[in-house]
Structures are given as C-alpha cells and as structure tokens.
PDB file of N, CA and C in Angstrom:
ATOM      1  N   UNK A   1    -121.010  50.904  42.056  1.00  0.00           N
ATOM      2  CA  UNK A   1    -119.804  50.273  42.568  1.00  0.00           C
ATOM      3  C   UNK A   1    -118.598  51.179  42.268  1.00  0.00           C
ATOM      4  N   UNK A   2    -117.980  51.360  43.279  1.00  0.00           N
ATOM      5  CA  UNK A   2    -116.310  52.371  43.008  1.00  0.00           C
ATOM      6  C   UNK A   2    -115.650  51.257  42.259  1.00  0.00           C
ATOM      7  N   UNK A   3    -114.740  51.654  41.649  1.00  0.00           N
ATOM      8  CA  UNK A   3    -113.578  51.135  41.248  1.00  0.00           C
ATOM      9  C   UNK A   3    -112.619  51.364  41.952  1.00  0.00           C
ATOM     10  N   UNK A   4    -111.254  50.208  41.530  1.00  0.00           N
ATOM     11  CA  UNK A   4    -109.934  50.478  42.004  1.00  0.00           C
ATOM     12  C   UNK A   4    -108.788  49.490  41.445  1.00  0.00           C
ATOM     13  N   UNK A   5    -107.870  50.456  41.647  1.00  0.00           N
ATOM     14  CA  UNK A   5    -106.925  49.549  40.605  1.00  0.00           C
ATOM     15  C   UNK A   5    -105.595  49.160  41.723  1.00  0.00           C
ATOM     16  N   UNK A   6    -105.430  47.819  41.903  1.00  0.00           N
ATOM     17  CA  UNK A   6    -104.375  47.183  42.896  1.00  0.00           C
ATOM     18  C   UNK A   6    -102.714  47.086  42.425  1.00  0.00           C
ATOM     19  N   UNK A   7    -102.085  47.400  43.075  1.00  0.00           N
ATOM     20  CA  UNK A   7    -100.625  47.644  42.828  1.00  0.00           C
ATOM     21  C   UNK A   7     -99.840  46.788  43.677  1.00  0.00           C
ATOM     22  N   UNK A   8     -99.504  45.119  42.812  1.00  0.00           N
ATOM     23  CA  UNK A   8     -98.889  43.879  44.189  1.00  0.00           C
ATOM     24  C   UNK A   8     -97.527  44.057  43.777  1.00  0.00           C
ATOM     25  N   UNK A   9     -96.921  43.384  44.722  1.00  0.00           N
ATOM     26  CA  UNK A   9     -95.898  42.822  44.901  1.00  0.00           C
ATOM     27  C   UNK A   9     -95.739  41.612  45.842  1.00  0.00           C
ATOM     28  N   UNK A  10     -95.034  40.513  45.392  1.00  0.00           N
ATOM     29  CA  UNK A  10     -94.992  39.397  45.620  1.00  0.00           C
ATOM     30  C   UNK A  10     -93.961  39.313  47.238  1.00  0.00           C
ATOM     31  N   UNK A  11     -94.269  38.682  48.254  1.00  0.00           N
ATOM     32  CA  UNK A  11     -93.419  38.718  49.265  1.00  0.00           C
ATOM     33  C   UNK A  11     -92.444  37.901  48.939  1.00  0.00           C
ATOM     34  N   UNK A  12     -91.377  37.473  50.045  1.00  0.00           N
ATOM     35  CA  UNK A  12     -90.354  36.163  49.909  1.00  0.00           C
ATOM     36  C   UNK A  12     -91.431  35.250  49.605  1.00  0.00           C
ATOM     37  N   UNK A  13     -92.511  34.671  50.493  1.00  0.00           N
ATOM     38  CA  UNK A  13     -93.344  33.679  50.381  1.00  0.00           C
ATOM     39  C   UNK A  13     -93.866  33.661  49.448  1.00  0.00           C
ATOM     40  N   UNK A  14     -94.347  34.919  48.745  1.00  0.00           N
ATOM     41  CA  UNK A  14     -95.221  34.635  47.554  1.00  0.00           C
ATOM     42  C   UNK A  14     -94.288  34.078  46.493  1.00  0.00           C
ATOM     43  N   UNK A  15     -93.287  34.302  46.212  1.00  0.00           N
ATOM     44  CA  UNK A  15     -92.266  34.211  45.094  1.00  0.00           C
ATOM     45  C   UNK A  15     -92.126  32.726  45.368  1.00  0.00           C
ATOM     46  N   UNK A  16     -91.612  32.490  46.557  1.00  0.00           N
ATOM     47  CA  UNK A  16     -90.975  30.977  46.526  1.00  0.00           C
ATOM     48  C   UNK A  16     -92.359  29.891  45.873  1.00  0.00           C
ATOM     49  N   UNK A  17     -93.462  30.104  46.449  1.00  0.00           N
ATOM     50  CA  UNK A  17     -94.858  29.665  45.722  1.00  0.00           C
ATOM     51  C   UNK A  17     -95.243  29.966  44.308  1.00  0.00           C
ATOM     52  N   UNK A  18     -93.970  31.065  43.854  1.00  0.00           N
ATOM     53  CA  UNK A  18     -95.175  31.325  42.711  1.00  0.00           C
ATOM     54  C   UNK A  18     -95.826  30.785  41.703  1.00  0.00           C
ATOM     55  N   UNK A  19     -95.861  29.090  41.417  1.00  0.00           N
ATOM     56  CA  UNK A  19     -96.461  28.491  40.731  1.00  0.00           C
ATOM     57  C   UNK A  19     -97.325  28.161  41.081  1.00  0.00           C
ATOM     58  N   UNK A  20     -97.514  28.583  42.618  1.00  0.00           N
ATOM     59  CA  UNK A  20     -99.426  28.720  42.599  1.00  0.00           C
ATOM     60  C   UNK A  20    -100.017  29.483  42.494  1.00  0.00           C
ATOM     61  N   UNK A  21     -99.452  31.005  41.918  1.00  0.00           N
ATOM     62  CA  UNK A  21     -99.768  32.133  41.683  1.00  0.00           C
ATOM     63  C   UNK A  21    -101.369  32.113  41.073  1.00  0.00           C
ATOM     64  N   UNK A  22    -101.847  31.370  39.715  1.00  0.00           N
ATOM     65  CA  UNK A  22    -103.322  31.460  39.196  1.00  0.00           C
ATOM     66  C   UNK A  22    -103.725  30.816  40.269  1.00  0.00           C
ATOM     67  N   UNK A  23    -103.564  29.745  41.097  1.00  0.00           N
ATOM     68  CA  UNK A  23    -104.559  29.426  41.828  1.00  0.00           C
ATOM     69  C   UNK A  23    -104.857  30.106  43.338  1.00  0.00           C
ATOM     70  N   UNK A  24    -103.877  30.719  43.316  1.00  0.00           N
ATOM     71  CA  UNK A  24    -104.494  31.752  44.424  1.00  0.00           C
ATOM     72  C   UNK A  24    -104.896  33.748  44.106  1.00  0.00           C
ATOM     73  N   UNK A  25    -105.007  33.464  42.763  1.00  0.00           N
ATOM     74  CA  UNK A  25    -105.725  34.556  41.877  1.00  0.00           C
ATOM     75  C   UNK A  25    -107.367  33.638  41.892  1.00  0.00           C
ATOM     76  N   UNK A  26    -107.666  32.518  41.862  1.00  0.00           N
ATOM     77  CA  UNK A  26    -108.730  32.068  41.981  1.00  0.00           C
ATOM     78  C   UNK A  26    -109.140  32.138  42.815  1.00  0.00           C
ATOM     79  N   UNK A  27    -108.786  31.687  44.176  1.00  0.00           N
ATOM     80  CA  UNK A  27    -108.814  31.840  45.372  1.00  0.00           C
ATOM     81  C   UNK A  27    -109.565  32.958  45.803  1.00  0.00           C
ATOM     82  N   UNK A  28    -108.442  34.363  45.489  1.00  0.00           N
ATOM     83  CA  UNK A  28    -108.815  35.909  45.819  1.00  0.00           C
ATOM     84  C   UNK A  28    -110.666  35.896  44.748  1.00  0.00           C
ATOM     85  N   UNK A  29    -110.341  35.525  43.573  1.00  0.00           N
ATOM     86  CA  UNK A  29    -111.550  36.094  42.949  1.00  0.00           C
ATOM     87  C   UNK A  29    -112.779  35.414  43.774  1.00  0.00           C
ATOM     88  N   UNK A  30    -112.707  34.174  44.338  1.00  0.00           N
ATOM     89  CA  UNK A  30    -114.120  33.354  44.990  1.00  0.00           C
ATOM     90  C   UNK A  30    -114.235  34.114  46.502  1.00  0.00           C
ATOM     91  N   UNK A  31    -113.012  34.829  47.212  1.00  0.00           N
ATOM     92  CA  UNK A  31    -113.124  35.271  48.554  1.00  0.00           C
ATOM     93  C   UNK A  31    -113.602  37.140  48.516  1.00  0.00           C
ATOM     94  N   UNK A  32    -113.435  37.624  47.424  1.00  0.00           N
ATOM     95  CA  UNK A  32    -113.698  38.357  47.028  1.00  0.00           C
ATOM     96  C   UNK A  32    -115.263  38.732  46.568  1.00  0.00           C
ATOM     97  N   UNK A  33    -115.564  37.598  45.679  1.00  0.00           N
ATOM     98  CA  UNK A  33    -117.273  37.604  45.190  1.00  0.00           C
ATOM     99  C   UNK A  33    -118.051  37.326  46.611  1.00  0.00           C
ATOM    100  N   UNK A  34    -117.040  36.650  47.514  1.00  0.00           N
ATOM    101  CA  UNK A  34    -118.138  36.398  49.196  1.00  0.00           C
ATOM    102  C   UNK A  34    -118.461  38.006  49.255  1.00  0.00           C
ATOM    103  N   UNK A  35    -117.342  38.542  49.433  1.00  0.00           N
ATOM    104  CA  UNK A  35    -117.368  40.086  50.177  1.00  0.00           C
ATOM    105  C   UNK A  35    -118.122  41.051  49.238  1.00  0.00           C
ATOM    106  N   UNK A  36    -118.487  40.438  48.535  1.00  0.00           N
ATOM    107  CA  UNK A  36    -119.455  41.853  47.121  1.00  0.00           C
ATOM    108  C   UNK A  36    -118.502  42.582  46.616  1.00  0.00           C
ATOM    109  N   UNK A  37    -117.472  42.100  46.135  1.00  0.00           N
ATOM    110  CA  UNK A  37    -116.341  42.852  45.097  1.00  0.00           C
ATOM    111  C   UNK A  37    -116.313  41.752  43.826  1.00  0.00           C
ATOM    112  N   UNK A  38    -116.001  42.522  42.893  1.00  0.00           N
ATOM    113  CA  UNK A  38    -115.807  41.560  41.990  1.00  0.00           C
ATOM    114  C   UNK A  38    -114.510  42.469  40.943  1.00  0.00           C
ATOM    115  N   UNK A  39    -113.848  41.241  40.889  1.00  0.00           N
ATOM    116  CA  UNK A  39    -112.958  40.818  40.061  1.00  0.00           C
ATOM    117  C   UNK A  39    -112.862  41.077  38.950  1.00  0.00           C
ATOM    118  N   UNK A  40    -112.381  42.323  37.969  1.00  0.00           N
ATOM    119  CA  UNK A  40    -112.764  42.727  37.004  1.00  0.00           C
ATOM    120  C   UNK A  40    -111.412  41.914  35.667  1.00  0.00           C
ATOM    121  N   UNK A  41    -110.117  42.569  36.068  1.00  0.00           N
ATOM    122  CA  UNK A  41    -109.287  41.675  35.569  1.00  0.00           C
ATOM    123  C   UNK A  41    -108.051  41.642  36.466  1.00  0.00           C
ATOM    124  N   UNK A  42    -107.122  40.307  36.447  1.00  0.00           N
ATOM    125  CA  UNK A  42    -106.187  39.910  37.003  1.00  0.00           C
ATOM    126  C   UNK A  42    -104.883  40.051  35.913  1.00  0.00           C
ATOM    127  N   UNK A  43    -103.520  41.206  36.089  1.00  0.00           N
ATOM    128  CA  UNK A  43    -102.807  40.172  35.121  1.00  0.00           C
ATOM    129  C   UNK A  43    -101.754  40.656  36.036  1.00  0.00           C
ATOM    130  N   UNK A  44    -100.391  39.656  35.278  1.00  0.00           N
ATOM    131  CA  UNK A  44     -99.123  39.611  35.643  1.00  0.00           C
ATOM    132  C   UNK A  44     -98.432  40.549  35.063  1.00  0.00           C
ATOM    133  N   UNK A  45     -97.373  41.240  35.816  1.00  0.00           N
ATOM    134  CA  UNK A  45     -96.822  42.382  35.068  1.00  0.00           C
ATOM    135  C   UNK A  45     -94.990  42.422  34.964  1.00  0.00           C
ATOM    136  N   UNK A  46     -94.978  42.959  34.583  1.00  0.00           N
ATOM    137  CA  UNK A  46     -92.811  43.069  34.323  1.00  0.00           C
ATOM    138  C   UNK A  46     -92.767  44.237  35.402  1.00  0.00           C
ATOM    139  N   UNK A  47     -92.043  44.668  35.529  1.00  0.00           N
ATOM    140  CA  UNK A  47     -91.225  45.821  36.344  1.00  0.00           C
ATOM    141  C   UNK A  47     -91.244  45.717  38.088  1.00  0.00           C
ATOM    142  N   UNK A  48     -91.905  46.718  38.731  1.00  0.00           N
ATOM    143  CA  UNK A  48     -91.611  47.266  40.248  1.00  0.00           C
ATOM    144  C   UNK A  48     -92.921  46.269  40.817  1.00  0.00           C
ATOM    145  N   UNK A  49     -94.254  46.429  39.597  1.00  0.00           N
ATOM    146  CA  UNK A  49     -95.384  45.445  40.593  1.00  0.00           C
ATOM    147  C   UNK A  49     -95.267  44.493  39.812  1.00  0.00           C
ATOM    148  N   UNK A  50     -95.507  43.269  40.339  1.00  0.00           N
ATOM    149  CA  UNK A  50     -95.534  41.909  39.810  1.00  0.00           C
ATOM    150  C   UNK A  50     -97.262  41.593  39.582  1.00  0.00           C
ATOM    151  N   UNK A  51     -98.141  42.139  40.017  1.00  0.00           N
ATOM    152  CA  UNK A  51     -99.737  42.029  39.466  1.00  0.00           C
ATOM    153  C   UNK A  51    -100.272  43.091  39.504  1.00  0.00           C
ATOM    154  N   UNK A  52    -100.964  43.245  38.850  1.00  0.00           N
ATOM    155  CA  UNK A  52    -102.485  44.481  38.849  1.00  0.00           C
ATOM    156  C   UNK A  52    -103.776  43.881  38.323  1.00  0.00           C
ATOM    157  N   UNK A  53    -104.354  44.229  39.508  1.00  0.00           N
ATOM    158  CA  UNK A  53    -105.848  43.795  39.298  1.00  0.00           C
ATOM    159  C   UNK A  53    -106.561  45.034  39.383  1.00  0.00           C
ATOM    160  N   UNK A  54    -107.615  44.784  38.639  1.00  0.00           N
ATOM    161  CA  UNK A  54    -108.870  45.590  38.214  1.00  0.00           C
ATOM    162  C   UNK A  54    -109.852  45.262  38.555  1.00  0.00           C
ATOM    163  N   UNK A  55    -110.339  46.069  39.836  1.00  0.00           N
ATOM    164  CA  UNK A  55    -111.860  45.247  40.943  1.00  0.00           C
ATOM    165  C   UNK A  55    -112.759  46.640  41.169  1.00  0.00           C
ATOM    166  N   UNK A  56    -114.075  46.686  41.779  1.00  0.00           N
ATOM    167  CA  UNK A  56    -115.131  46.939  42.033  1.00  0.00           C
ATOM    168  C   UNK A  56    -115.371  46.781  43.263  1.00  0.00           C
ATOM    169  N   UNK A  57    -115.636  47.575  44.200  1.00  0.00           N
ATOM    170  CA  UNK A  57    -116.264  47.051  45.165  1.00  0.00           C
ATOM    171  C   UNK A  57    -117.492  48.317  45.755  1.00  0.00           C
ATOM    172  N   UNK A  58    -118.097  47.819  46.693  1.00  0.00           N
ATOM    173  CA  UNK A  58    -119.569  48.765  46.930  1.00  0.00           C
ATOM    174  C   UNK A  58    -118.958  50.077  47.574  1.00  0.00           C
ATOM    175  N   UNK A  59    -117.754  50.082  48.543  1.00  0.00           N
ATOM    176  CA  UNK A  59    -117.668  51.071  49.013  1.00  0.00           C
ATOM    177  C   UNK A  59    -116.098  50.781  49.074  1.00  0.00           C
ATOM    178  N   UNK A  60    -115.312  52.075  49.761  1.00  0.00           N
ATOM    179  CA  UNK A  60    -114.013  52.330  49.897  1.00  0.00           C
ATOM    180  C   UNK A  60    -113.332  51.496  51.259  1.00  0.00           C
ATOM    181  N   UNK A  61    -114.478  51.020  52.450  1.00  0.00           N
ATOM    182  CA  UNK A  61    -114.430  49.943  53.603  1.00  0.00           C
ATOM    183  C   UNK A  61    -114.415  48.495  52.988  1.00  0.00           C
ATOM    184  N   UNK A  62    -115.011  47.975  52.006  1.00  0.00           N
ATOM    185  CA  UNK A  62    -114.820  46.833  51.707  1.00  0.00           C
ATOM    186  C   UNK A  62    -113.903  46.918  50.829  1.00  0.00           C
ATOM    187  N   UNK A  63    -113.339  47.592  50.190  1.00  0.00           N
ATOM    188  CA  UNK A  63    -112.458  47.399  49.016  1.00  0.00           C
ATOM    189  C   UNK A  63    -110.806  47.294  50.272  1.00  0.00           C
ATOM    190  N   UNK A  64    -111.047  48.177  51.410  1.00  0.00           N
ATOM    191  CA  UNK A  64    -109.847  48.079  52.319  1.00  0.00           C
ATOM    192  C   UNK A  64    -110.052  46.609  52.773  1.00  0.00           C
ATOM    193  N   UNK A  65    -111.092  46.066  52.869  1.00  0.00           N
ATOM    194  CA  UNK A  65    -111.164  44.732  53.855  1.00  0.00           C
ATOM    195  C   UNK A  65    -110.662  43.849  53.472  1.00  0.00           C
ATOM    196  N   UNK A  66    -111.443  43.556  51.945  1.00  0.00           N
ATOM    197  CA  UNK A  66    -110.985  42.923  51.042  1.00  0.00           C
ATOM    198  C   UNK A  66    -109.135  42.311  50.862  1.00  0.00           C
ATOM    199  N   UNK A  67    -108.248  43.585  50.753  1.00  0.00           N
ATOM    200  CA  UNK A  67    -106.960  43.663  50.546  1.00  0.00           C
ATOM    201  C   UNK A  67    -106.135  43.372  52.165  1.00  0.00           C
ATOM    202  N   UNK A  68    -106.643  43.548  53.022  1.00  0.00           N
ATOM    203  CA  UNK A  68    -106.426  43.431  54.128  1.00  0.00           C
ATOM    204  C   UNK A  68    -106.267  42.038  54.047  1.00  0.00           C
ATOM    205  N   UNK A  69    -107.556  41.349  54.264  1.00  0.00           N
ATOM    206  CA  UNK A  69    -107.605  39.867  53.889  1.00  0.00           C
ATOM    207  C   UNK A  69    -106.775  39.178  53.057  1.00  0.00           C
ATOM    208  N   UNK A  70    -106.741  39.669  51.961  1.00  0.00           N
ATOM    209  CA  UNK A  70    -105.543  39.159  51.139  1.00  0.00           C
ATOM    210  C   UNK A  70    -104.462  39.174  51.447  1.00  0.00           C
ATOM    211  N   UNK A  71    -103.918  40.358  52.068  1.00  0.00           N
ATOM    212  CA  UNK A  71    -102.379  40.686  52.348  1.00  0.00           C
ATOM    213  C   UNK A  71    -102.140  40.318  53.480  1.00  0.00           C
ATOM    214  N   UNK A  72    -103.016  39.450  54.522  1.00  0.00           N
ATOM    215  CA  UNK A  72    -102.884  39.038  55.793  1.00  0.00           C
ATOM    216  C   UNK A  72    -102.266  37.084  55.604  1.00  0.00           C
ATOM    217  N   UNK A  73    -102.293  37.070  54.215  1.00  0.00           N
ATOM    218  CA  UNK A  73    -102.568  35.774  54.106  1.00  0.00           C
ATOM    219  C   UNK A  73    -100.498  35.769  53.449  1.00  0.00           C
ATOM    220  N   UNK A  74     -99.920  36.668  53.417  1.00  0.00           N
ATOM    221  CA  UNK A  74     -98.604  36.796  53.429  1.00  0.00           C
ATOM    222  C   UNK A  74     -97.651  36.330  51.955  1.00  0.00           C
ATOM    223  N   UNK A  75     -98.271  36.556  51.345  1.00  0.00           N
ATOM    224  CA  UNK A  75     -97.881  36.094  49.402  1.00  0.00           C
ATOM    225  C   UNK A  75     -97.405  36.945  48.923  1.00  0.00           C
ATOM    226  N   UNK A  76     -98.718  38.639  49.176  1.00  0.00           N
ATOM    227  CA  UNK A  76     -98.269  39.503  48.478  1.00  0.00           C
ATOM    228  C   UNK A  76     -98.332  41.295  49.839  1.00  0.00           C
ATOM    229  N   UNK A  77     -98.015  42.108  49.100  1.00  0.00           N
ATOM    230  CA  UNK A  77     -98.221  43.394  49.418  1.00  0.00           C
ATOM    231  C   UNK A  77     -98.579  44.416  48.699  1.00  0.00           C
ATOM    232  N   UNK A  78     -99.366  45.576  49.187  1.00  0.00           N
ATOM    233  CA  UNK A  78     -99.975  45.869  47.655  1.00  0.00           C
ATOM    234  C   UNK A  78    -100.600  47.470  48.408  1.00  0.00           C
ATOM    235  N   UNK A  79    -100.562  47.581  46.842  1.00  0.00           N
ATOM    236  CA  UNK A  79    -101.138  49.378  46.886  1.00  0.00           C
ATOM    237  C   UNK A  79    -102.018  49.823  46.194  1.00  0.00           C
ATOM    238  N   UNK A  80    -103.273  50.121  46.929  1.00  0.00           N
ATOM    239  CA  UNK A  80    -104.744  50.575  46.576  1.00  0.00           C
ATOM    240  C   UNK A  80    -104.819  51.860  46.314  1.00  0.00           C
ATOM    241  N   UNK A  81    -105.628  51.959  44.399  1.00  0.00           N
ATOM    242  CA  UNK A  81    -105.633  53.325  44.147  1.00  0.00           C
ATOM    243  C   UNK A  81    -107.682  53.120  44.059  1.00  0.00           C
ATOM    244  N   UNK A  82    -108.126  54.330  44.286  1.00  0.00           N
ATOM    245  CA  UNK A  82    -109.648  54.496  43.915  1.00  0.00           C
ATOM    246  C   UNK A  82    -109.309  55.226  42.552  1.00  0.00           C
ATOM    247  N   UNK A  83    -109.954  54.399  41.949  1.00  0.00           N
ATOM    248  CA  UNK A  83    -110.292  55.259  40.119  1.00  0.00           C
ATOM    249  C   UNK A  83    -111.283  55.472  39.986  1.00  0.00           C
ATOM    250  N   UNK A  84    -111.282  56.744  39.219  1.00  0.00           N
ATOM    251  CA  UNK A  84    -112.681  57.605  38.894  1.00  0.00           C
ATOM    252  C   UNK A  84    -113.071  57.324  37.092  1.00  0.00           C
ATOM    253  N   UNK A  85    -114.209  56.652  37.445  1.00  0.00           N
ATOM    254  CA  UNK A  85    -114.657  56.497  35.259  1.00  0.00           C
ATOM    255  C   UNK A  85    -115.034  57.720  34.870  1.00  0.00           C
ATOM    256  N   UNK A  86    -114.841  58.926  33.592  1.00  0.00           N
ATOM    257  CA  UNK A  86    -115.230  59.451  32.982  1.00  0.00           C
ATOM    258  C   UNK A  86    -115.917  60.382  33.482  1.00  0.00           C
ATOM    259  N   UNK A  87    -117.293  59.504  33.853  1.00  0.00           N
ATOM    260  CA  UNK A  87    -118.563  60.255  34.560  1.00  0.00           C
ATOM    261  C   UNK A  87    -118.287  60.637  35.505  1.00  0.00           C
ATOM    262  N   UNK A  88    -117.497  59.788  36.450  1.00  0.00           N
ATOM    263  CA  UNK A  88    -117.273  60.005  37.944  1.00  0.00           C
ATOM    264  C   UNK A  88    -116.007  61.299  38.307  1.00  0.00           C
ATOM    265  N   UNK A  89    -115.367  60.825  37.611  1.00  0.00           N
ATOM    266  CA  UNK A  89    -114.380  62.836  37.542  1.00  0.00           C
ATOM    267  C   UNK A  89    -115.367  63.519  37.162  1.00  0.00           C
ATOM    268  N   UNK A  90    -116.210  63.302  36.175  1.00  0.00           N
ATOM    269  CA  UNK A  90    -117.064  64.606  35.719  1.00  0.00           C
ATOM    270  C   UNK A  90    -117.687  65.591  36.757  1.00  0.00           C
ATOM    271  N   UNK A  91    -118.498  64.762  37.308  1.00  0.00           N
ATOM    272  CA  UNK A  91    -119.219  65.350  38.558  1.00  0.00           C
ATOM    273  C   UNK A  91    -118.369  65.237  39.724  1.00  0.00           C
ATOM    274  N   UNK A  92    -117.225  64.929  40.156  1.00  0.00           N
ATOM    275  CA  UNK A  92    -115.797  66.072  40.772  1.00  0.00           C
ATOM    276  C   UNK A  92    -115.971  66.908  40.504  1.00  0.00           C
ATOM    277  N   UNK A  93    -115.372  67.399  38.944  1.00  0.00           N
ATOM    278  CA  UNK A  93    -114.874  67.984  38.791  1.00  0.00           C
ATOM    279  C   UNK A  93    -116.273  69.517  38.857  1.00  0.00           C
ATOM    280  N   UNK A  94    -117.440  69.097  38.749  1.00  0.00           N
ATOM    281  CA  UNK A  94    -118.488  70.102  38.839  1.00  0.00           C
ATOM    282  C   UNK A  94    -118.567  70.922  40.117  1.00  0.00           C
ATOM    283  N   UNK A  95    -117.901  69.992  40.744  1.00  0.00           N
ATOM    284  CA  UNK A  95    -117.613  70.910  42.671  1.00  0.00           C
ATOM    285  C   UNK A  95    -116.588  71.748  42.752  1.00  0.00           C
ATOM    286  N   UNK A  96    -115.218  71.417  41.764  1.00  0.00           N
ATOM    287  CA  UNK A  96    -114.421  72.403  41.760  1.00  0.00           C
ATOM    288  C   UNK A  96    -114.807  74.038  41.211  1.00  0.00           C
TER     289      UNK A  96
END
C-alpha cells in the first residue's frame, strides 16, 4: 500500500458546520475503507491547514478518487502528498 499525507482546509461550508467536523471524519474513514484505503490517522491542526490525515491506499488512482470524492462533497479542499517509508526512498534512491 503507498502512503500519503493530506493537506485540508476547511471551505465557507465546512467551517460554518464545523461541529460536525468528527462526524464527517467518520464518514470519510467508512467511505474510504469501501474504496480499499484506510485511514491511518485523522487530526486537527492550528495554522494554514485545518486537518491532516494519514492514509494508505493501493495505488496513486484510488488515493486521487478517494479525495476527489471527498472534496466533491464541498466542506473541505485539500492537498495530496505521496510519502515514501524508509525502505521505499531506499530503493529510489538505488536508481539514482
């Protein structure tokens, strides 16, 4: 499974809602486990992003679908990084 680490920000809509914020962190984690990603951790943050989540998914197409889906649903907006574990730069870095 790739990793990736999500970079939100809350829309007008999401903000004016945001006390349903955990329950549509629940939401994402059950629509998410449909799609074969899983949910590694959710938290709330201070500064420029208002969440970062820490997810898994099988490939770099579902991890886009995934966020698509989410961000179609108009709460939040957000910026997808692919992270590499340890091992996984390692053998990068063996091609350089």
């Amino acid at each position: 499974m790739a990793h990736y680490v999500v970079l939100a920000q809350f829309t007008d809509q999401g903000i004016r809602a945001v006390k349903d914020t955990t329950k549509r962190a629940k939401a994402f984690r059950e629509m998410a486990g449909k799609m074969g990603v899983q949910i590694k951790d959710i938290y709330w943050t201070l500064g420029k992003f208002d969440v970062v989540t820490v997810m898994e998914a099988p490939n770099d197409e579902t991890a886009a679908a995934i966020m698509m889906k989410a961000g179609s649903l108009g709460n939040m907006k957000s910026q997808t990084l692919r992270a590499f574990t340890e091992s996984e730069i390692s053998s990068v870095l063996s091609k350089v």
